[in-house]
N, C-alpha and C. Protein backbone atom coordinates (compact mmCIF):
# COMPACT_ATOMS: atom_id res chain seq x y z
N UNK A 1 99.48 -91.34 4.50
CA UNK A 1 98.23 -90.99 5.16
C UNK A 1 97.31 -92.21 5.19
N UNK A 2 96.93 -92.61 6.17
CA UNK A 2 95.70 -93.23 6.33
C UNK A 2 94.35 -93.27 5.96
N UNK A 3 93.67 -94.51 5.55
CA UNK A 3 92.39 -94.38 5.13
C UNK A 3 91.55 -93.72 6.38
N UNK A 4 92.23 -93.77 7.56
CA UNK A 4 91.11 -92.92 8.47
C UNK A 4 91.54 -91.51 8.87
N UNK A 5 92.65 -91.22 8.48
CA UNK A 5 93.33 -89.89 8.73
C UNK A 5 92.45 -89.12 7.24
N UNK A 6 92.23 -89.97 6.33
CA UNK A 6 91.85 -89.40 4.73
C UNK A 6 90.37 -88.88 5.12
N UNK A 7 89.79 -90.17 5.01
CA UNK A 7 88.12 -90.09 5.84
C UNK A 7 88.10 -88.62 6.35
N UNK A 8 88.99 -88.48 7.91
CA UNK A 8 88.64 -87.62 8.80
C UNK A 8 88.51 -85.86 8.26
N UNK A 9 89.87 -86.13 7.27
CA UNK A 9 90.19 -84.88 6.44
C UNK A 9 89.19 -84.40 5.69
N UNK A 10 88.12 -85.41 4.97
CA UNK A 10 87.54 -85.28 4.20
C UNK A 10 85.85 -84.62 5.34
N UNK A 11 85.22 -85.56 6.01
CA UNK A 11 84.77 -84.78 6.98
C UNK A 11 84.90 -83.59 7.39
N UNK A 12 86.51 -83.22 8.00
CA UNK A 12 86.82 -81.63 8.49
C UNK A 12 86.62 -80.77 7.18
N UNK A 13 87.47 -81.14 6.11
CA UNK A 13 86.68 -79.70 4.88
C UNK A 13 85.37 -80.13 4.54
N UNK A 14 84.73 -80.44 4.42
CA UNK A 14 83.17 -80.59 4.44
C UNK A 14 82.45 -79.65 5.35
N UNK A 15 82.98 -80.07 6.88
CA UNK A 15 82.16 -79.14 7.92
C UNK A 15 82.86 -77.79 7.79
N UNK A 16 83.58 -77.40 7.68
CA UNK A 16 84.20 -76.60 7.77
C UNK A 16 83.83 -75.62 6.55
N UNK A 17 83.68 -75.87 5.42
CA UNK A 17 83.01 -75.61 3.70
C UNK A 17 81.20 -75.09 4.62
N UNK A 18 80.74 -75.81 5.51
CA UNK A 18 79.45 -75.48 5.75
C UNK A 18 79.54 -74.81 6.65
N UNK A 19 80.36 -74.59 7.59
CA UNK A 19 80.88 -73.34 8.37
C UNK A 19 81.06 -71.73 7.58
N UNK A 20 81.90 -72.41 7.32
CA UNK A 20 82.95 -70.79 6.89
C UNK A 20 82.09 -69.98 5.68
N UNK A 21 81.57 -71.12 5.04
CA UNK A 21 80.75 -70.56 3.72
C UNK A 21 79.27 -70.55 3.87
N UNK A 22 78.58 -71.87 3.83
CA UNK A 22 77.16 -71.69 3.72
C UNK A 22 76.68 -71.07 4.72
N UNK A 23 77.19 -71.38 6.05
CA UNK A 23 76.08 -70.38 7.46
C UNK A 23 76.89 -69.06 7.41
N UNK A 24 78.85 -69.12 7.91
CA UNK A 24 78.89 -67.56 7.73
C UNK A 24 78.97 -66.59 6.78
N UNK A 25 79.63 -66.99 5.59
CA UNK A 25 79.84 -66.15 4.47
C UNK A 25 78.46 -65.64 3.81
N UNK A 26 77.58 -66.42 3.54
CA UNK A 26 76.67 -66.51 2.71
C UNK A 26 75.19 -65.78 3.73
N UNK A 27 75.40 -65.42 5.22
CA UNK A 27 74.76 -64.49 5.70
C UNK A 27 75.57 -63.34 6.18
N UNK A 28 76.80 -63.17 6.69
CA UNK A 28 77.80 -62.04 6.91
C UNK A 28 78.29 -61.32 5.90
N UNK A 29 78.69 -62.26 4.76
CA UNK A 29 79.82 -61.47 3.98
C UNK A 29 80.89 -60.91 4.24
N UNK A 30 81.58 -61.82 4.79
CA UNK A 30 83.12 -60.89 5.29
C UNK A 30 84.07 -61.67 5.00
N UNK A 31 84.64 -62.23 3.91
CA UNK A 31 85.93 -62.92 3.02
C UNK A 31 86.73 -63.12 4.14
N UNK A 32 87.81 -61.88 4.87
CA UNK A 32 88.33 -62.00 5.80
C UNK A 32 88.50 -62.78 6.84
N UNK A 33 87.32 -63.26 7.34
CA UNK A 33 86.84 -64.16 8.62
C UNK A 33 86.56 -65.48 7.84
N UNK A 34 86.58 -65.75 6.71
CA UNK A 34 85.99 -66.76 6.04
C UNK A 34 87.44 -67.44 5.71
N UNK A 35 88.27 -66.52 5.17
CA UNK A 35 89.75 -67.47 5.28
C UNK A 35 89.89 -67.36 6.69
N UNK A 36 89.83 -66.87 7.57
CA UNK A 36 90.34 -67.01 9.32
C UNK A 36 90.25 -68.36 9.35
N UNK A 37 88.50 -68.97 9.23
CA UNK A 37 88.14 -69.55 10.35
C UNK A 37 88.37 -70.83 9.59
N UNK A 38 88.77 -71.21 8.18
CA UNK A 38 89.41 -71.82 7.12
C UNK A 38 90.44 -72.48 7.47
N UNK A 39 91.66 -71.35 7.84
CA UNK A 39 93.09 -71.58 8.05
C UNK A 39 93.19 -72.11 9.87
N UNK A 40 92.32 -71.42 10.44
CA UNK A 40 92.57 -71.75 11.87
C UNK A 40 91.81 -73.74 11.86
N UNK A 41 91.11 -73.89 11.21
CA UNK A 41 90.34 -75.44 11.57
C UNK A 41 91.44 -76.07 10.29
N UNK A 42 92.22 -75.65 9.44
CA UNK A 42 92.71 -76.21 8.61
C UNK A 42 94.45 -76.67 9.74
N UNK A 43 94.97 -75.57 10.62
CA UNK A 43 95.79 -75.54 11.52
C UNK A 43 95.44 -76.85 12.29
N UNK A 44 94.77 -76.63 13.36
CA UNK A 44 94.18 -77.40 14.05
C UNK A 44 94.28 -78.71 14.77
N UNK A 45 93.23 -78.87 12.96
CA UNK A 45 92.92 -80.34 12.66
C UNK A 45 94.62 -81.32 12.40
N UNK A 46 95.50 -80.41 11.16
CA UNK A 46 96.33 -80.98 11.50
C UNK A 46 97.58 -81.80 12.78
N UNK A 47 97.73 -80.44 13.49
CA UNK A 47 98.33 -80.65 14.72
C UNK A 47 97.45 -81.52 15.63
N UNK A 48 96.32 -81.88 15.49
CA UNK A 48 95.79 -82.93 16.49
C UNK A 48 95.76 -83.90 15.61
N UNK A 49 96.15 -84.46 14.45
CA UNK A 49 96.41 -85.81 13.55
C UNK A 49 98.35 -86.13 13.87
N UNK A 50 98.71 -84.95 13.93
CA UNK A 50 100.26 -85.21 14.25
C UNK A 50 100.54 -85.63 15.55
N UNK A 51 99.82 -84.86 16.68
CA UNK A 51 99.95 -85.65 18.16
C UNK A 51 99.52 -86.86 18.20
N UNK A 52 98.08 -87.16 17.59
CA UNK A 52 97.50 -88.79 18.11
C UNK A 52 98.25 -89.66 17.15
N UNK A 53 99.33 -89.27 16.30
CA UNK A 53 99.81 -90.56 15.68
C UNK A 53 100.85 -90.26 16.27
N UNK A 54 101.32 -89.72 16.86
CA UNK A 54 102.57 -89.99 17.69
C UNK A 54 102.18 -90.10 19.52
N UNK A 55 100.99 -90.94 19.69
CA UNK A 55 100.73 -91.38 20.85
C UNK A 55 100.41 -90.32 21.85
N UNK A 56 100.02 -89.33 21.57
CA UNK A 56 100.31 -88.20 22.75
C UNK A 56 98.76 -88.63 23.10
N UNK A 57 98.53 -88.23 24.57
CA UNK A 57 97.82 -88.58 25.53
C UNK A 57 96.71 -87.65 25.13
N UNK A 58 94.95 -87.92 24.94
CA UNK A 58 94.40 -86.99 24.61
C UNK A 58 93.96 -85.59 25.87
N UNK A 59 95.08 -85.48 26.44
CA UNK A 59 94.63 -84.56 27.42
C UNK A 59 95.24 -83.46 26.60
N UNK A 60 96.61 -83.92 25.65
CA UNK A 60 97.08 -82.44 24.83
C UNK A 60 95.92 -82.06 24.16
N UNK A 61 95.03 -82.44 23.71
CA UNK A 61 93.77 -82.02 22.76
C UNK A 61 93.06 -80.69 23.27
N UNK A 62 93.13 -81.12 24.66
CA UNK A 62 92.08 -80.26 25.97
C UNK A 62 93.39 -78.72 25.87
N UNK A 63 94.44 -79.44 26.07
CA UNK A 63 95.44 -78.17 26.28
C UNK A 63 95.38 -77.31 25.71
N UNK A 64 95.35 -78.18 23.77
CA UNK A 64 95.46 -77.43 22.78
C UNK A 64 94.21 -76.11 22.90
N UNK A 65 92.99 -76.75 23.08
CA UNK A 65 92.02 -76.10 22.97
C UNK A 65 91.69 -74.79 24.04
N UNK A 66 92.12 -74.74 25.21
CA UNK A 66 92.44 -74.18 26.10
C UNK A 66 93.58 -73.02 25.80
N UNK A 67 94.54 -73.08 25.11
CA UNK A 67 95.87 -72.27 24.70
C UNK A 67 94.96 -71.66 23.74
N UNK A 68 94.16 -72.07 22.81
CA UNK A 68 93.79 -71.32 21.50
C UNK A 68 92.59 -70.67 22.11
N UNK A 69 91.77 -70.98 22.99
CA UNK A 69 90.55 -70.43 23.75
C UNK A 69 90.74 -69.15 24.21
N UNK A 70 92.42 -68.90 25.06
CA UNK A 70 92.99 -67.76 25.30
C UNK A 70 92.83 -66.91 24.68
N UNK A 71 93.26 -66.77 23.21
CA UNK A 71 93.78 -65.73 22.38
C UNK A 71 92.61 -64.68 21.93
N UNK A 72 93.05 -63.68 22.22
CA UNK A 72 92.21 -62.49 22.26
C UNK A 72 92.15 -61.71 20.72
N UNK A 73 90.74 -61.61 20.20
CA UNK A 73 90.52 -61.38 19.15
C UNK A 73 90.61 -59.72 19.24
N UNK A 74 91.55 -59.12 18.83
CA UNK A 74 91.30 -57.39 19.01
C UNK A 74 91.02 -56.22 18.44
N UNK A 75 90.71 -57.01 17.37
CA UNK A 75 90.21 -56.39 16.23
C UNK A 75 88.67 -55.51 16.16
N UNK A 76 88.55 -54.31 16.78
CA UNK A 76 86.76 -53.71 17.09
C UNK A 76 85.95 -54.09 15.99
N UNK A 77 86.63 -55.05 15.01
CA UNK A 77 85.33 -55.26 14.13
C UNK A 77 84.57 -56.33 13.85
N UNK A 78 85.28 -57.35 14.98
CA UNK A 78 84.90 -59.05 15.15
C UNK A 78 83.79 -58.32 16.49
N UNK A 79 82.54 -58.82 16.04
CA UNK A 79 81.56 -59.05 16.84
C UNK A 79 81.47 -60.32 17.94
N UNK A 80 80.60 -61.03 18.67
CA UNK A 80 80.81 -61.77 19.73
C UNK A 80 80.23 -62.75 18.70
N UNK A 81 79.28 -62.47 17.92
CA UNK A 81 78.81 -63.59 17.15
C UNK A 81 79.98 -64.35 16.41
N UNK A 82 80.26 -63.44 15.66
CA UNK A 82 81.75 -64.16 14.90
C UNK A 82 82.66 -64.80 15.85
N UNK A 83 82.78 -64.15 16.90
CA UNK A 83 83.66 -65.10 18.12
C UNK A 83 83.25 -66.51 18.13
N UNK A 84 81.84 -66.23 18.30
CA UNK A 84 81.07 -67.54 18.09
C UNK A 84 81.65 -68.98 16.87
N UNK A 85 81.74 -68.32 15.85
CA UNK A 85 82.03 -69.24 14.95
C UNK A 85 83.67 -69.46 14.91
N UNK A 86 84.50 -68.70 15.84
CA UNK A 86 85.85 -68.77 15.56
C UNK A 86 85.83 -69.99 16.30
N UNK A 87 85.38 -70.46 17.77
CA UNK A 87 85.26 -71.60 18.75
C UNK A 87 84.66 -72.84 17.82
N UNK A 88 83.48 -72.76 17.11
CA UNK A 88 83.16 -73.55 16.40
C UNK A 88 84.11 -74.18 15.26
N UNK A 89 85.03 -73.70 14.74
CA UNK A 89 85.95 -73.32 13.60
C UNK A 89 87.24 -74.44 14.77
N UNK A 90 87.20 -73.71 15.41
CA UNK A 90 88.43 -74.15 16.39
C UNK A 90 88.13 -75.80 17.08
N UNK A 91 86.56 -75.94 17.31
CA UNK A 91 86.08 -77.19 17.67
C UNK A 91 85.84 -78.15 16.95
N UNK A 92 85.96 -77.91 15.32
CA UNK A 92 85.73 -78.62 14.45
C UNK A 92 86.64 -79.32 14.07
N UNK A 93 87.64 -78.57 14.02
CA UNK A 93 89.43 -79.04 13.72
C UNK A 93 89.84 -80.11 14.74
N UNK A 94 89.49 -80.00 16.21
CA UNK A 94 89.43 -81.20 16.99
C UNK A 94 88.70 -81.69 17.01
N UNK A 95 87.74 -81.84 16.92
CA UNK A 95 87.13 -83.33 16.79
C UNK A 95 87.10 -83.95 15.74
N UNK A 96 87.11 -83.82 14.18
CA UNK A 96 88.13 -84.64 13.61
C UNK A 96 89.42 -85.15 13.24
N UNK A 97 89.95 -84.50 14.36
CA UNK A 97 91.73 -84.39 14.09
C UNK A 97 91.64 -85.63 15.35
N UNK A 98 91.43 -84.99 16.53
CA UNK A 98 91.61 -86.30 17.80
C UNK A 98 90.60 -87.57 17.27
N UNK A 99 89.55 -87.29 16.74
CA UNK A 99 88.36 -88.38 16.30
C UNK A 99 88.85 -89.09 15.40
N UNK A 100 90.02 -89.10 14.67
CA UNK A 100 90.41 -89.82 13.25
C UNK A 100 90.23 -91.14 13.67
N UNK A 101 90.41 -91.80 14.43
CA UNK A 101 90.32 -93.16 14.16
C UNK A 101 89.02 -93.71 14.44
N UNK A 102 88.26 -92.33 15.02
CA UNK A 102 86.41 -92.65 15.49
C UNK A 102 85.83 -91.99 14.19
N UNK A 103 85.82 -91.94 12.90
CA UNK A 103 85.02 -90.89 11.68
C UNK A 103 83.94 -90.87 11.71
N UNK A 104 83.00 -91.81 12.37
CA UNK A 104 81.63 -92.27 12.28
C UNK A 104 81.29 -91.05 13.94
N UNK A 105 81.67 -91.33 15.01
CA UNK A 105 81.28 -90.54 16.01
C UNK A 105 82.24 -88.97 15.98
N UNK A 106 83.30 -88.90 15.02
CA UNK A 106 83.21 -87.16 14.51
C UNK A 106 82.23 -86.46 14.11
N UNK A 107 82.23 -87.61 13.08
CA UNK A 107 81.14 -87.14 11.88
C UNK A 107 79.51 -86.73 12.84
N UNK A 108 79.80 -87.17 13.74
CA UNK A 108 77.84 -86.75 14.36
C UNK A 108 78.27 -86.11 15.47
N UNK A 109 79.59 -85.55 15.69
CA UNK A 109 79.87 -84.31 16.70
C UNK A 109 79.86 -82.94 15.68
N UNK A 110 80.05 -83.52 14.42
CA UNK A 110 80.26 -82.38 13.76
C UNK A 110 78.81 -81.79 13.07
N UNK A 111 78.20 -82.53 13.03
CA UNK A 111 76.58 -82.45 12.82
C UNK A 111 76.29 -81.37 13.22
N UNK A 112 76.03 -82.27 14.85
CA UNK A 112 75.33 -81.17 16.12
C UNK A 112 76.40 -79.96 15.87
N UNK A 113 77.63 -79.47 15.90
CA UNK A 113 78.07 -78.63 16.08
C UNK A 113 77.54 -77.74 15.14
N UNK A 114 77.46 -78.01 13.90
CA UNK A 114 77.15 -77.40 12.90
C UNK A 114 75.41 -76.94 12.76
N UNK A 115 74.42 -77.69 13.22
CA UNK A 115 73.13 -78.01 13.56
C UNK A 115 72.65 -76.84 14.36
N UNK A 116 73.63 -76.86 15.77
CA UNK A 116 73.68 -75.69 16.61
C UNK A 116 74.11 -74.18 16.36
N UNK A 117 74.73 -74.26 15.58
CA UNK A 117 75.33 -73.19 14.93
C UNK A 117 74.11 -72.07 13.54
N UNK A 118 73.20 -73.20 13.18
CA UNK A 118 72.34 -72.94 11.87
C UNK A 118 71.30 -72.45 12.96
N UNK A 119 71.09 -73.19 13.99
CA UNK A 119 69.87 -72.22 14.66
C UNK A 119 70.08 -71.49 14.88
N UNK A 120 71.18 -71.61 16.02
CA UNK A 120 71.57 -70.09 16.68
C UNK A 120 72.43 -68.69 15.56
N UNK A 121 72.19 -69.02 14.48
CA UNK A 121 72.41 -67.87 14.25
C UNK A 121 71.44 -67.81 12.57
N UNK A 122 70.35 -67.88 12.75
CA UNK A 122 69.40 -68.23 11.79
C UNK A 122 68.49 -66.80 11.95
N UNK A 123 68.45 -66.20 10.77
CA UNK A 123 68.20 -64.70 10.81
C UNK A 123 66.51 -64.88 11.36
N UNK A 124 66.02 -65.61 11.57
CA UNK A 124 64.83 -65.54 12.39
C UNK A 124 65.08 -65.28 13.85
N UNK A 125 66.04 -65.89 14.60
CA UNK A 125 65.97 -65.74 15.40
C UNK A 125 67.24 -64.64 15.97
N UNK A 126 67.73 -64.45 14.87
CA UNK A 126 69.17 -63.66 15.25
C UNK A 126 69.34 -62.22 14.52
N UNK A 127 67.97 -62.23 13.77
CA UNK A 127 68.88 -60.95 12.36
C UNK A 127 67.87 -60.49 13.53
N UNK A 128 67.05 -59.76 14.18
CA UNK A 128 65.93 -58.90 14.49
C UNK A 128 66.98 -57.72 15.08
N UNK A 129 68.03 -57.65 15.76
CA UNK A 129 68.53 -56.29 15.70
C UNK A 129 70.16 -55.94 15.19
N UNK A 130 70.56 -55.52 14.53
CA UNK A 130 71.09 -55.17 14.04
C UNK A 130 72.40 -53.87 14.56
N UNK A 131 73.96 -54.19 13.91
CA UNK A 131 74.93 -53.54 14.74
C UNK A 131 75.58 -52.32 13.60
N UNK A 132 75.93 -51.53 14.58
CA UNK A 132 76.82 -51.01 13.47
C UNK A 132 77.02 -49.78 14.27
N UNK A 133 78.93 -49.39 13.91
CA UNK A 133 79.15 -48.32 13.94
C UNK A 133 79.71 -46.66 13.50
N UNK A 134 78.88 -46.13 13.95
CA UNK A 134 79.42 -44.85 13.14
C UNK A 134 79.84 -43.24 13.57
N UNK A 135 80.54 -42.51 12.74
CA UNK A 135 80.96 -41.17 13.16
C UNK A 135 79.99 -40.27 12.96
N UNK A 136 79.45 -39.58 13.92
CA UNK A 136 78.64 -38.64 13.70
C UNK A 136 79.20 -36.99 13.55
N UNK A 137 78.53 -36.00 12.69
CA UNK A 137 78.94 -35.01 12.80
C UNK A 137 78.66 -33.41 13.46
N UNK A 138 78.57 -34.44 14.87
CA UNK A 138 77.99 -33.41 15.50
C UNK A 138 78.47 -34.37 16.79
N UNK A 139 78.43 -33.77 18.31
CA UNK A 139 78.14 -34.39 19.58
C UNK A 139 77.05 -33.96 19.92
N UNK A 140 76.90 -34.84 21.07
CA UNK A 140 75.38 -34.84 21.95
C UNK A 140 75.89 -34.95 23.04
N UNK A 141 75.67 -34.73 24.13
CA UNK A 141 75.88 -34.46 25.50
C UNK A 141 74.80 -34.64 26.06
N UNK A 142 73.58 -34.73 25.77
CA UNK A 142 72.49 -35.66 26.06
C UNK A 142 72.11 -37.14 25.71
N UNK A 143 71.70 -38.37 26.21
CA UNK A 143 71.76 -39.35 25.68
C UNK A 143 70.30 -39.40 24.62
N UNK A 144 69.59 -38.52 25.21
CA UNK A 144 68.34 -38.48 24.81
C UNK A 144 68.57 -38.04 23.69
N UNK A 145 69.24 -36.97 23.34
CA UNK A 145 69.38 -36.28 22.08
C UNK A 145 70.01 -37.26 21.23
N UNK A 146 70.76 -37.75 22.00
CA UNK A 146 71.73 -38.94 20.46
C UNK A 146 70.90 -39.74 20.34
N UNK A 147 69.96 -40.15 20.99
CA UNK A 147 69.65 -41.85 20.86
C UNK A 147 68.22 -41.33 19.29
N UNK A 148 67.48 -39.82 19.46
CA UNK A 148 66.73 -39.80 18.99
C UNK A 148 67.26 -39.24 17.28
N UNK A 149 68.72 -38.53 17.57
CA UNK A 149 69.18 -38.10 16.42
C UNK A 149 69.77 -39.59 15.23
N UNK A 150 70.31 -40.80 15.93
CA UNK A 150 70.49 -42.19 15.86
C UNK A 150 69.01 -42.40 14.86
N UNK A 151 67.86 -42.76 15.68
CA UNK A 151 66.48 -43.40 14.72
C UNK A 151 66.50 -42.33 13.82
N UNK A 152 67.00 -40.98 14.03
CA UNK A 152 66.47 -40.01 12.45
C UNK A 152 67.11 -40.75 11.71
N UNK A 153 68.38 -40.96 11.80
CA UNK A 153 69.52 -41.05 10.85
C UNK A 153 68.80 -42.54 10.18
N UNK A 154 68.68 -43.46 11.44
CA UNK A 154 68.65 -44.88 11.03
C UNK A 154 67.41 -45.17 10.15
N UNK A 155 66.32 -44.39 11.00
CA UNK A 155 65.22 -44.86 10.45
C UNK A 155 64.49 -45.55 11.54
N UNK A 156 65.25 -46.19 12.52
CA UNK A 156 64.96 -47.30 13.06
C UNK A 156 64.57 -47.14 14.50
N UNK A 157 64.65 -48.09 15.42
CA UNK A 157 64.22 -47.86 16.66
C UNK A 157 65.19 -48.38 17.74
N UNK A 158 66.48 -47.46 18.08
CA UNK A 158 67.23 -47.84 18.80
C UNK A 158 67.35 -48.56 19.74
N UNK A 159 67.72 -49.58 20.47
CA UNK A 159 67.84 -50.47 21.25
C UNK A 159 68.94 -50.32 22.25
N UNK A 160 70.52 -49.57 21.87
CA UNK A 160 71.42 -49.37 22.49
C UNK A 160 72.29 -48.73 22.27
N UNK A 161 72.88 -47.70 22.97
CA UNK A 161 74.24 -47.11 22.45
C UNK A 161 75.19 -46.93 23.18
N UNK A 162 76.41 -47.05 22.75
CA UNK A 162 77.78 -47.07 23.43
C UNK A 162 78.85 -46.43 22.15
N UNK A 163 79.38 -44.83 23.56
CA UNK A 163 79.88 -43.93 23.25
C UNK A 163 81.36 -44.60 22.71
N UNK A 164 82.08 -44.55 22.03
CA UNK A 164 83.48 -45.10 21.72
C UNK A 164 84.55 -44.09 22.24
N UNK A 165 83.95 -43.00 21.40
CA UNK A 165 85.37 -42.04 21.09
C UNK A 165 84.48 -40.35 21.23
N UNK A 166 84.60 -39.36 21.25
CA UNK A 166 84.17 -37.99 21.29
C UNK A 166 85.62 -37.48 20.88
N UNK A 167 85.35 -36.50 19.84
CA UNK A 167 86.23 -35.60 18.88
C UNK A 167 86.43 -34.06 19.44
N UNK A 168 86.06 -33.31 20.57
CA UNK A 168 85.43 -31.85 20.51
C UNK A 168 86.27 -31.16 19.72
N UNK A 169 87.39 -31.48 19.10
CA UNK A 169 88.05 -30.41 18.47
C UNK A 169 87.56 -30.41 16.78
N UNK A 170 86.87 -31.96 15.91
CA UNK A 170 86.39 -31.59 15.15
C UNK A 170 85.13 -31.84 15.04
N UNK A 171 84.70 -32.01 16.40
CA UNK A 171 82.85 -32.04 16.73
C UNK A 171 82.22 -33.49 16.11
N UNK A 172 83.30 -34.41 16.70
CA UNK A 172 82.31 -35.50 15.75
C UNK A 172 82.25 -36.72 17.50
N UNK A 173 81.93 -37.51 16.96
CA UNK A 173 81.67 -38.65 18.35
C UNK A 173 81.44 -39.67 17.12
N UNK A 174 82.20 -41.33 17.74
CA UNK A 174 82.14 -42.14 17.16
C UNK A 174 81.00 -42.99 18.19
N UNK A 175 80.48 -44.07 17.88
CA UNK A 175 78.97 -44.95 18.36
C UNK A 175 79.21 -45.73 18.21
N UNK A 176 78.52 -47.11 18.97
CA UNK A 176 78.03 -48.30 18.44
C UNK A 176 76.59 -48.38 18.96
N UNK A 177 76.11 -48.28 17.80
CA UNK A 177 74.45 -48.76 17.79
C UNK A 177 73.79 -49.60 17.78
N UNK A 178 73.02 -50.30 18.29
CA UNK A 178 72.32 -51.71 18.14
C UNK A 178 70.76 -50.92 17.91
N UNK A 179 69.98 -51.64 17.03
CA UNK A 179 68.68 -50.85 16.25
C UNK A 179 67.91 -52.50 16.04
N UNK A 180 66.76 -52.07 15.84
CA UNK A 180 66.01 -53.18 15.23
C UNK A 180 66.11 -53.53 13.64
N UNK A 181 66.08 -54.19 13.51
CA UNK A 181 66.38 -54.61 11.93
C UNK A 181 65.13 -54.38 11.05
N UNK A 182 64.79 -54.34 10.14
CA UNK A 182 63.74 -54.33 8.69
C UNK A 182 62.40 -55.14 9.26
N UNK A 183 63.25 -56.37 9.20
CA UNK A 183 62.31 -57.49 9.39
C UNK A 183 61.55 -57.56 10.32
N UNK A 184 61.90 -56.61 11.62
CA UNK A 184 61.52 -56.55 12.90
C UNK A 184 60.81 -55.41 13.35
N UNK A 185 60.86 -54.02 12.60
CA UNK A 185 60.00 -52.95 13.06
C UNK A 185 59.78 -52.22 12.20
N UNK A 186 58.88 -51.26 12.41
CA UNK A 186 58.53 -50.49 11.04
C UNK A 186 59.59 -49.70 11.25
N UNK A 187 59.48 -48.86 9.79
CA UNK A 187 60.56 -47.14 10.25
C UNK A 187 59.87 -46.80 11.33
N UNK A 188 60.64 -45.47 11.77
CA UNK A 188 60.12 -44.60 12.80
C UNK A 188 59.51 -43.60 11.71
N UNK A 189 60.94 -43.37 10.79
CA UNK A 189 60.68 -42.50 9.92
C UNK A 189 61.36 -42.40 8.67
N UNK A 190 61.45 -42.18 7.38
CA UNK A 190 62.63 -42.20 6.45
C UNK A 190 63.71 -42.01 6.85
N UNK A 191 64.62 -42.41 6.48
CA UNK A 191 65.88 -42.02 6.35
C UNK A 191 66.01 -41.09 5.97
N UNK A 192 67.07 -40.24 6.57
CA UNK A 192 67.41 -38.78 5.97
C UNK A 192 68.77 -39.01 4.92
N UNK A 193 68.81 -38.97 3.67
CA UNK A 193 69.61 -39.25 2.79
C UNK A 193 70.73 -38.51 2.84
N UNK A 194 71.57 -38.71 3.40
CA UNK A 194 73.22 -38.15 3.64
C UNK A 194 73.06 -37.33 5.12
N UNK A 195 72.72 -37.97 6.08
CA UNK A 195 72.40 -37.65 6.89
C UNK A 195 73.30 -38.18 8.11
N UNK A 196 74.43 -38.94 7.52
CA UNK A 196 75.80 -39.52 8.68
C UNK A 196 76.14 -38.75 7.49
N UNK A 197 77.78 -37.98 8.15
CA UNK A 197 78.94 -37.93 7.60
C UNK A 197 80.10 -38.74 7.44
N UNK A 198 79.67 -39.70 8.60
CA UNK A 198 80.92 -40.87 8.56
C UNK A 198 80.82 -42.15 8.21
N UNK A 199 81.61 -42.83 7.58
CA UNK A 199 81.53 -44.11 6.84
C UNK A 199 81.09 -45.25 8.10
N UNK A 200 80.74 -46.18 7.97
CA UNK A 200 80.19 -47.31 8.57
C UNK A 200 81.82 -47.81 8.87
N UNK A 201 82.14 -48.35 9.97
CA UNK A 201 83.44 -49.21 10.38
C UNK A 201 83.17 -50.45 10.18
N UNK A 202 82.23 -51.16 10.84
CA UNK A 202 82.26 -52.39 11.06
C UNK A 202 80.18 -52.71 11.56
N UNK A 203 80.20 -54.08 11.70
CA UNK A 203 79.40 -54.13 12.35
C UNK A 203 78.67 -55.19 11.49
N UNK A 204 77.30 -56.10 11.87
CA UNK A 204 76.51 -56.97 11.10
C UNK A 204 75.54 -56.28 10.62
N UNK A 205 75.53 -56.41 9.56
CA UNK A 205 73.83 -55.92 8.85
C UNK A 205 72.96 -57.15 8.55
């Protein structure tokens, strides 16, 4: 290995340590996505240190990134935000993998990448509404009725809902809710304490 292949390595787990951990783990909490986006920039980075030392033309870089850009995350519990950081995760791994012999102009692609990433998802400007979905034990056939039975439950002041699934045989309907967050509105009203029957799936708090 090379003193600039070493360098570069050392750069990629660095940004990548301030990726996966300090901006997402340490406001998401989701282990899961934290080895993802780990193993995918740990992937990556390698395979673009193995092409540019074997001369390959940096248009495979573009390819690479393009083939992995494809792949469809299908999991209903990866939000668009987290998509967000999978591209970042995925952009980090190339530009110090193709950048190895540039460490000085990685190193300040990886900045901004990372820079951009702390704003845009900086609970000032990003926590104010809040996702999540859940089984209710009951249907509504009015939107009006769900959206207002939603703030009982939540507390909160609904912003959006999208129907998933409807049960009529054991009367339940699954949701995704988008609400205002703590920080952002008062209650409407308490929470009604056991007032969902169904566990939370997924979603950002």
């Amino acid at each position: 290995m090379t003193p600039s292949v070493l360098l570069a390595l050392t750069a990629d787990l660095a940004a990548i340590t301030v990726l996966a951990y300090v901006l997402y783990y340490r406001r998401h909490r989701r282990t899961d996505l934290l080895f993802a986006y780990a193993a995918l920039n740990a992937g990556v980075f390698a395979v673009c240190v193995l092409l540019m030392n074997h001369r390959v033309e940096l248009a495979v870089g573009f390819g690479l990134f393009g083939v992995l850009s494809i792949i469809r995350l299908r999991s209903g519990e990866i939000t668009q935000r987290e998509v967000g950081y999978y591209f970042i995760a995925l952009a980090l791994g190339l530009v110090n993998g193709i950048g190895a012999t540039r460490p000085l102009t990685a190193a300040l692609i990886s900045a901004v990448l990372l820079a951009a990433m702390y704003l845009a998802d900086h609970p000032r400007l990003a926590g104010r509404a809040e996702r999540r979905t859940m089984v209710l034990d009951t249907v509504h056939r009015d939107d009006g009725a769900l959206r207002a039975d939603l703030e009982r439950r939540l507390g909160r002041r609904v912003l959006q809902v999208i129907v998933n699934e409807v049960d009529y045989v054991r009367d339940t309907m699954t949701v995704d809710v988008r609400f205002r967050g703590a920080a952002d509105d008062r209650p409407l009203r308490p929470a009604a304490p056991g007032a969902a029957l169904g566990a939370l799936l997924g979603g950002r708090r």
